[in-house]
Protein backbone atom coordinates (compact mmCIF):
# COMPACT_ATOMS: atom_id res chain seq x y z
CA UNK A 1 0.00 0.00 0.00
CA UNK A 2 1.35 3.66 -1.14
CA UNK A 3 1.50 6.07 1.82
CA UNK A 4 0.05 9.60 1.53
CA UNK A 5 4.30 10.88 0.84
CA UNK A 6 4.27 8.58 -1.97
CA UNK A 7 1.21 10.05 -3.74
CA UNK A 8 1.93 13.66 -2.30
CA UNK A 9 5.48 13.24 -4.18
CA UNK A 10 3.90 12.10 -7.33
CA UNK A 11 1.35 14.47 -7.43
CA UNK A 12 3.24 17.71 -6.53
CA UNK A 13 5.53 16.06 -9.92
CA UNK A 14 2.68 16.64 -12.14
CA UNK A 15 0.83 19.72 -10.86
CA UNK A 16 1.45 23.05 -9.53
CA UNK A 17 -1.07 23.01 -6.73
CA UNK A 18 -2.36 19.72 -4.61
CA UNK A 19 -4.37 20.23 -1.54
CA UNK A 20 -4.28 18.41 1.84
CA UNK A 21 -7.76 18.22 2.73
CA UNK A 22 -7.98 18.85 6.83
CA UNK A 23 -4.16 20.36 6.42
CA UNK A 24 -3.37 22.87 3.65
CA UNK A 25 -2.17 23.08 0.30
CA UNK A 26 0.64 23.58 -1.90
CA UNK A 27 1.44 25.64 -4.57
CA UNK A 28 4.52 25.31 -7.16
CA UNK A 29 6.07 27.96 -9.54
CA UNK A 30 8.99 27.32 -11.63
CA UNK A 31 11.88 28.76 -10.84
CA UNK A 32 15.01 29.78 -13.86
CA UNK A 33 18.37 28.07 -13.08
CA UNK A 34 21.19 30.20 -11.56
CA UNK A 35 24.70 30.58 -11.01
CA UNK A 36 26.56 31.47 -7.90
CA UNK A 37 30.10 32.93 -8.91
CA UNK A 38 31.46 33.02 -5.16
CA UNK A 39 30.86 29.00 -4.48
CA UNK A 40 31.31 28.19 -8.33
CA UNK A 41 27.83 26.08 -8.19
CA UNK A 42 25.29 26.05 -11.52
CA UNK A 43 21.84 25.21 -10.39
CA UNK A 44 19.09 24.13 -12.83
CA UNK A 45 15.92 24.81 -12.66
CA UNK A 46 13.62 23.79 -10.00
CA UNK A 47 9.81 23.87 -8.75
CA UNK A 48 9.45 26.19 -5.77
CA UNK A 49 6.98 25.35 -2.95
CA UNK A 50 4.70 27.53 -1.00
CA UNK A 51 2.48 25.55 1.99
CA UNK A 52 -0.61 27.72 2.89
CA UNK A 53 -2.40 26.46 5.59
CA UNK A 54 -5.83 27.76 4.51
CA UNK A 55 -6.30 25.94 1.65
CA UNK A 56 -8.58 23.04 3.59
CA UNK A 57 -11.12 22.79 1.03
CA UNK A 58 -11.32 19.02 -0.96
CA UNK A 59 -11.04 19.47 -4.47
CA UNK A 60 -10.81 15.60 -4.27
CA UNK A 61 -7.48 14.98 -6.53
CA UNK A 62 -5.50 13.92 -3.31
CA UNK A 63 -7.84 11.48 -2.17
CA UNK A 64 -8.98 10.05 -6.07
CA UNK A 65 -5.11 8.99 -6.30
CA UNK A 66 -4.75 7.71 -2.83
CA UNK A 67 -8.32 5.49 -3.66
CA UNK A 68 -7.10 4.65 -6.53
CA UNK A 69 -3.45 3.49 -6.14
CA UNK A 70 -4.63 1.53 -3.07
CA UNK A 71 -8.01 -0.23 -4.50
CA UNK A 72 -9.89 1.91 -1.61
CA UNK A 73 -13.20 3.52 -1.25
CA UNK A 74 -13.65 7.02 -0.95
CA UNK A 75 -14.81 7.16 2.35
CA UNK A 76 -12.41 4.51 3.37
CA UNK A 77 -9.22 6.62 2.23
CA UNK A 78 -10.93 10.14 3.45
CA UNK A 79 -11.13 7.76 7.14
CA UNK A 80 -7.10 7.34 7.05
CA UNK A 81 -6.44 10.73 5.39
CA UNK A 82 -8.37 12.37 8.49
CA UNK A 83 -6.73 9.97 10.64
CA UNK A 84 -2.99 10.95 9.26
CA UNK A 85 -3.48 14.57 9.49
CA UNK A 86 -4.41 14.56 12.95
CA UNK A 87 -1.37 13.29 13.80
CA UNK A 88 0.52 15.71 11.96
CA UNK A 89 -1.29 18.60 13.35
CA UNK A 90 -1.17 16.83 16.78
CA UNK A 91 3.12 16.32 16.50
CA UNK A 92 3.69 20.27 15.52
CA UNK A 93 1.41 21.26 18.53
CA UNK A 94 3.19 19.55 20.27
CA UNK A 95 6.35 21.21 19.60
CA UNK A 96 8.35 18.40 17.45
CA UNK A 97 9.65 18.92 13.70
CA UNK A 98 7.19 16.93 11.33
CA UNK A 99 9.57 16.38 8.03
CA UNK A 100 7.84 14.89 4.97
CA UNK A 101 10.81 12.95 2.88
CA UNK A 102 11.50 14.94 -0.61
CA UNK A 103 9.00 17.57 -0.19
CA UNK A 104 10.12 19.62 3.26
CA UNK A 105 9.50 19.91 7.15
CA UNK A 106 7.56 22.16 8.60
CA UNK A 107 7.27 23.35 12.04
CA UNK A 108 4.88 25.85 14.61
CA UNK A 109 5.67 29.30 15.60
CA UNK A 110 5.09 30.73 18.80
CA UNK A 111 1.97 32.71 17.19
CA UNK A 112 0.41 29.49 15.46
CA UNK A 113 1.32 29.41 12.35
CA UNK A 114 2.81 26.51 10.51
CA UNK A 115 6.78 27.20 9.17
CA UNK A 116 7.75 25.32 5.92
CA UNK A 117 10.79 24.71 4.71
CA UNK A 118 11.76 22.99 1.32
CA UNK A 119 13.53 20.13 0.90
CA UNK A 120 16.94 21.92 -1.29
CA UNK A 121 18.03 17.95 -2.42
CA UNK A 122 15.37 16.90 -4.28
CA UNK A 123 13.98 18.51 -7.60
CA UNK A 124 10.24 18.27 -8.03
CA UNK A 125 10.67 20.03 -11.49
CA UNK A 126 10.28 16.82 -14.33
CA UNK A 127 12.14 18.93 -17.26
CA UNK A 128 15.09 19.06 -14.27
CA UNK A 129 14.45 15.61 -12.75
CA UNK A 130 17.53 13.83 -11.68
CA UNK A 131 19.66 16.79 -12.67
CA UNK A 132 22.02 18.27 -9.25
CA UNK A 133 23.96 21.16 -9.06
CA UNK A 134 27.17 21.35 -11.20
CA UNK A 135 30.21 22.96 -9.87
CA UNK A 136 33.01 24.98 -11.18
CA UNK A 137 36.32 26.97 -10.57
CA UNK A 138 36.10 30.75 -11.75
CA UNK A 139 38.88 32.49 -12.89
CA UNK A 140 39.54 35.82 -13.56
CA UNK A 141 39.58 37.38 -17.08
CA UNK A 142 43.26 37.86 -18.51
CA UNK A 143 43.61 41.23 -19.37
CA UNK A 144 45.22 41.77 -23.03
CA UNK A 145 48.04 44.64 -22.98
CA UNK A 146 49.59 43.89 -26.29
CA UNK A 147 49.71 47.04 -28.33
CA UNK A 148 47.02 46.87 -31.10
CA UNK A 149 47.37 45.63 -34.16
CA UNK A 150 45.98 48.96 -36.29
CA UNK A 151 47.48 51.82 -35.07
CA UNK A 152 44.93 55.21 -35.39
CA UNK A 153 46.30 58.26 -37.33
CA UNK A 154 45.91 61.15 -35.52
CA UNK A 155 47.04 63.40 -38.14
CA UNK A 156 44.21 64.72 -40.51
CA UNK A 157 44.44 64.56 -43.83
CA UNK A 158 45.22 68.11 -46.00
CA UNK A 159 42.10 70.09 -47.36
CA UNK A 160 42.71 71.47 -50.80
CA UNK A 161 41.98 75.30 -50.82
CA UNK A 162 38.60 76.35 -51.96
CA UNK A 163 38.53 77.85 -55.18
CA UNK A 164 36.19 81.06 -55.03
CA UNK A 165 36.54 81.79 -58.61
CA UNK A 166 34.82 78.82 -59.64
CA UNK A 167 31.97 79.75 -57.09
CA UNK A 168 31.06 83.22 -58.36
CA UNK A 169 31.28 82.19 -61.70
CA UNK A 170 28.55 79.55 -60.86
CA UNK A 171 26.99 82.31 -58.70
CA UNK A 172 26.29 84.55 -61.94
CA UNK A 173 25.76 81.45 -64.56
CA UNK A 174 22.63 80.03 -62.52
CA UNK A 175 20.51 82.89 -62.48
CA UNK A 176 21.13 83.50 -65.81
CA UNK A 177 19.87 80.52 -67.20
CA UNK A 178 16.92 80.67 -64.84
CA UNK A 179 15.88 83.87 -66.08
CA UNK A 180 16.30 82.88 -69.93
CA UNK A 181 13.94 80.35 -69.26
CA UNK A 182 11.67 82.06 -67.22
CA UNK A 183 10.85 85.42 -68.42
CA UNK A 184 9.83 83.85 -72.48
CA UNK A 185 8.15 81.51 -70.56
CA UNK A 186 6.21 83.21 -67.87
CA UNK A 187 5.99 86.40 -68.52
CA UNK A 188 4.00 88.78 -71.89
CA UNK A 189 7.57 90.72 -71.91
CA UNK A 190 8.59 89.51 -74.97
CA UNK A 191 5.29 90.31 -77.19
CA UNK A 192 4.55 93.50 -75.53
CA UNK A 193 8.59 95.03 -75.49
CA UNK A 194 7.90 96.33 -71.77
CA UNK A 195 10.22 95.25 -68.67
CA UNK A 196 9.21 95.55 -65.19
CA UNK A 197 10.28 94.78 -62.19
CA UNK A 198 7.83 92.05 -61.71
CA UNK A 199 9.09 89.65 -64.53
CA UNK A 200 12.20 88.78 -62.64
CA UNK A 201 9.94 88.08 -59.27
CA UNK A 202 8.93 84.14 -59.76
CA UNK A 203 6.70 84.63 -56.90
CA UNK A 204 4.84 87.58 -58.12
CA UNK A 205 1.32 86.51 -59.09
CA UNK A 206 0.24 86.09 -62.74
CA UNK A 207 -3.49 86.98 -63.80
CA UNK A 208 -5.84 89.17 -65.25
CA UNK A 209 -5.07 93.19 -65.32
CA UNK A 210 -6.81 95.32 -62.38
CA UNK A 211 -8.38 98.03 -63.00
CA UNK A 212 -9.11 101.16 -59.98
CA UNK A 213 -11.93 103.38 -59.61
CA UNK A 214 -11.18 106.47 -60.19
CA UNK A 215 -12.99 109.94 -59.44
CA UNK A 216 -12.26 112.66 -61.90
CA UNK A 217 -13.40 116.06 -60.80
CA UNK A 218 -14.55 119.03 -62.71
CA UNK A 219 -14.38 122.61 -61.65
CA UNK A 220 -17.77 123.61 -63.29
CA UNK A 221 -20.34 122.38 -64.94
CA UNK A 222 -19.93 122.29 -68.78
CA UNK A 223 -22.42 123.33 -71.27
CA UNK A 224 -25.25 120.57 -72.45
CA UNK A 225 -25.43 120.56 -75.86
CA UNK A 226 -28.86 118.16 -76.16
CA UNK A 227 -31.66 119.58 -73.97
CA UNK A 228 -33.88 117.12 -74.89
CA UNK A 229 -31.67 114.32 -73.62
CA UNK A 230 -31.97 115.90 -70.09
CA UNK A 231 -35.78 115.19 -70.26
CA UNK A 232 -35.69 111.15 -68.85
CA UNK A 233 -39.01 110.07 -67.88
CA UNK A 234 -39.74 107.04 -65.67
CA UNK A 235 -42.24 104.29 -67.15
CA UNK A 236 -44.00 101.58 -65.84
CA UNK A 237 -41.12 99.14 -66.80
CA UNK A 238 -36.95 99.91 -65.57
CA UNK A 239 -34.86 100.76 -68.33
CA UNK A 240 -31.68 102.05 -69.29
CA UNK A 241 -31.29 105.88 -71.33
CA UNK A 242 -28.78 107.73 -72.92
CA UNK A 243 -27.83 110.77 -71.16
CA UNK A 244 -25.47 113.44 -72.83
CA UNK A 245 -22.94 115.23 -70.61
CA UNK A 246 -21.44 117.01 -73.82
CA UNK A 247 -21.45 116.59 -77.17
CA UNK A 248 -18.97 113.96 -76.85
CA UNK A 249 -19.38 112.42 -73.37
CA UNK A 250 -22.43 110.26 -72.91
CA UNK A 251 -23.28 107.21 -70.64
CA UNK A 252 -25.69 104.91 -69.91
CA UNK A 253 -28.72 106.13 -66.96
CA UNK A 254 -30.89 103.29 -65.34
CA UNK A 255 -34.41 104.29 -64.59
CA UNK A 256 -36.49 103.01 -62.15
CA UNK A 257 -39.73 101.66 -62.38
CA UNK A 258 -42.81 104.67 -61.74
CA UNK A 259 -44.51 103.89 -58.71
CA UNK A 260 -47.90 103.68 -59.08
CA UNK A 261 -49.86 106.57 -56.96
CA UNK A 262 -52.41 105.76 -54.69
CA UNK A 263 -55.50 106.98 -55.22
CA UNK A 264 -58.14 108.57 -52.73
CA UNK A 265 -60.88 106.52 -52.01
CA UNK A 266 -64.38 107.36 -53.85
CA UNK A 267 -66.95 108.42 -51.59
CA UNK A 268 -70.27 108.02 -53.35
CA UNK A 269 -72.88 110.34 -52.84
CA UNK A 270 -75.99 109.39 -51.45
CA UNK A 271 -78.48 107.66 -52.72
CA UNK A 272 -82.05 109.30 -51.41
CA UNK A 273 -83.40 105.74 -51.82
CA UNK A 274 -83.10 102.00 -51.54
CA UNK A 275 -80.81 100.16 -48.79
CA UNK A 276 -77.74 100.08 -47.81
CA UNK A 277 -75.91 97.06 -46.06
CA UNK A 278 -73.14 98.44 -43.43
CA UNK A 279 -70.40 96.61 -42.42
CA UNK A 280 -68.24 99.03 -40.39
CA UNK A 281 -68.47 102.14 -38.13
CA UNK A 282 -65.06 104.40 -37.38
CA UNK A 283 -64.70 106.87 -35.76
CA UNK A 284 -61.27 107.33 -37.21
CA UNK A 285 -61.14 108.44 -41.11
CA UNK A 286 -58.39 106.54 -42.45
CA UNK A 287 -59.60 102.88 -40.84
CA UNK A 288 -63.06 103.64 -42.85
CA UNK A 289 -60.91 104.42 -45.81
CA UNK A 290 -59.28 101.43 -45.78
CA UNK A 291 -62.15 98.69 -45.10
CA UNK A 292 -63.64 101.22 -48.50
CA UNK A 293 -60.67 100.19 -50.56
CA UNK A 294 -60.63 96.73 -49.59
CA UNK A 295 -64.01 96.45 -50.36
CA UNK A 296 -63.87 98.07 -53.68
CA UNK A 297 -60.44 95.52 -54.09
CA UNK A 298 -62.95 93.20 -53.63
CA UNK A 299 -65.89 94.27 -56.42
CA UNK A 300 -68.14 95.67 -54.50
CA UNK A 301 -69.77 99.41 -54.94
CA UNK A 302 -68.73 100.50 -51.56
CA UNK A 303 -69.23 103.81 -50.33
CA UNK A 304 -68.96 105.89 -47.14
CA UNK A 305 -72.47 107.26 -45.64
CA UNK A 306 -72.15 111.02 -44.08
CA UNK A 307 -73.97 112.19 -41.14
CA UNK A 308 -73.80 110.92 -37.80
CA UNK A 309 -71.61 110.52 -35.18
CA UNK A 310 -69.03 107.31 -36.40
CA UNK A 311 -68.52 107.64 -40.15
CA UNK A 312 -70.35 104.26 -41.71
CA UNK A 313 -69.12 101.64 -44.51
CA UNK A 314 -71.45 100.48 -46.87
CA UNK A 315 -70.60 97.24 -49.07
CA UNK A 316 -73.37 98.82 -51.62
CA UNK A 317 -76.86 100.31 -52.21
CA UNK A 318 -79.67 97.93 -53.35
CA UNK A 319 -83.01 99.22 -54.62
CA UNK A 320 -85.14 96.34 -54.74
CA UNK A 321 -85.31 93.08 -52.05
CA UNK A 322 -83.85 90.95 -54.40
CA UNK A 323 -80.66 93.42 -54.88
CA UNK A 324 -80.59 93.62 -51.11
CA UNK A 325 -80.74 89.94 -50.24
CA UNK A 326 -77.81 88.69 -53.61
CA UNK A 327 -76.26 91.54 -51.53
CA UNK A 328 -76.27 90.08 -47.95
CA UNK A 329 -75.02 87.08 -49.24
CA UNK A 330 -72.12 88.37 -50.87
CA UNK A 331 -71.21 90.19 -47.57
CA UNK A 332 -71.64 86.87 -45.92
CA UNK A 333 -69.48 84.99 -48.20
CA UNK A 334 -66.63 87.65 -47.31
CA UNK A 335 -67.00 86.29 -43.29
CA UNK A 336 -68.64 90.10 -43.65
CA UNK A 337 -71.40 90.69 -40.76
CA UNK A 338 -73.57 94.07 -41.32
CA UNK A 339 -76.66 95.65 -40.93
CA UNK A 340 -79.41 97.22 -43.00
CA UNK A 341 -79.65 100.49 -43.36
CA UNK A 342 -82.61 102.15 -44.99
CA UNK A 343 -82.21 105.94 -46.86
């Protein structure tokens, strides 16, 4: 029968964390190999344990191995698992050293806690298993004082002399040839004969002429030589006339449109008889002037009755019932209300 070491070993071989139900747990990282210069020892690499005493809860991979190496039951092997920690826990409360062969021994503190230490001789790592620590004798590096091989020259070599001459004369050729290009190319100088300033400029902007404003003034008036150009009349359309200034200066006048002028509203004169349908009383003239012009806007034969205090609107005069009712119901089809009034 395999103890619980056995299967702790095998299992701590092939995981990184295996739990001691009723004890604790521990967790493996991998540690890189390393080399100690002062004792000359190379060790390769190696799985690190850390034993926390809180991990208690089953996760049942401890006690599946233990059943199953050992042809057991689960409740059987959870019996002797319970009985085999109690003895550890009862040995470090007791003050003794509990070591576990190839994993570490752990001990208890004064405050309670459980100390573990790692077992340095055995290698829980597979990659690194069987492998031990390989030792060596360091020497110091020889230091080389031969004199090198390629010696440096310190001297610079000569600089030939610069040869201005060449310079300006490649100073005065360049812009030359720029120019030759440039100004038949880029410029009307050629087909006009003129030079300016701005031709040799290859930044100056290139477009269409500008023209200014200009006022000219004239000290007095001179003599019109067409009177009857003077005479522009406005018409019911704009248009554009020729006015003379002299006999030889003449330019182009736009003429507005004529305005139309309003004209005063009719006031019909009485009529001694018939009816009259009123739609509107003012006392102020020009709101009874308007409602007349809307009205006559509208078609009707609208007029303004005197006398009285509020001057009166009339949509129209009707003689007979028949005028005066077609006339009622035109006023009505206008959202018009009125009243009869009889001359």
């Amino acid at each position: 029968m395999q103890g619980f070491e056995e299967i702790l070993i095998e299992l701590l071989l092939r995981h990184n964390c295996v739990v001691v139900p009723g004890f604790g747990g521990f967790v493996a990282k991998q540690v890189s190999a390393q080399i100690d210069f002062e004792k000359g020892l190379v060790s390769p690499p190696r799985k690190e344990l850390l034993f926390n005493r809180f991990l208690l809860t089953d996760d049942g991979l401890f006690l599946a191995e233990y059943s199953r190496r050992n042809g057991l039951f689960y409740e059987e092997a959870k019996s002797k698992l319970q009985a085999y920690t109690d003895h550890l826990l009862q040995s470090l409360r007791a003050g003794e050293y509990v070591k576990v062969p190839k994993i570490g021994t752990f001990s208890r503190e004064h405050d309670g806690q459980i100390r573990f230490e790692q077992d340095r001789f055995f290698n829980l790592l597979l990659s690194s298993y069987g492998l031990g620590n390989l030792s060596f004798v360091a020497h110091e590096a020889e230091v080389n004082n031969e004199a090198p091989v390629i010696s440096l020259q310190t001297q610079l070599p000569e600089r030939k002399p610069i040869k201005w001459a060449r310079i300006a004369a490649a100073a005065c050729f360049i812009p030359m040839a720029f120019y030759s290009v440039w100004i038949p190319a880029k410029t009307p100088a050629l087909s006009s004969g003129l030079f300016s300033i701005s031709d040799f400029n290859p930044f100056s902007p290139t477009g269409a002429p500008s023209y200014q404003k200009l006022q000219l003034g004239v000290d007095e008036m001179p003599e019109v030589q067409n009177q009857e150009a003077l005479a522009l009349k406005k018409t019911s359309t704009a248009r554009y006339a020729d006015y003379y200034w002299t006999s030889k200066v003449h330019f182009k006048v736009k003429l507005p449109k004529e305005k139309p002028q309003a004209q005063a509203p009719q006031i019909a004169a009485p009529v001694s008889s018939g009816f009259d349908v009123i739609v509107g009383c003012f006392s102020n003239q020009q709101n009874a002037q308007n409602l007349l012009l809307k009205l006559q806007r509208d078609g009707f034969a609208a007029r303004i009755i005197p006398g009285g205090t509020l001057i009166r609107v009339s949509a129209g005069n009707a003689q007979t019932a028949q005028d005066l009712k077609a006339l009622q119901q035109r006023v009505a089809s206008r959202q018009l209300q009125g009243w009869i009034y009889k001359n």
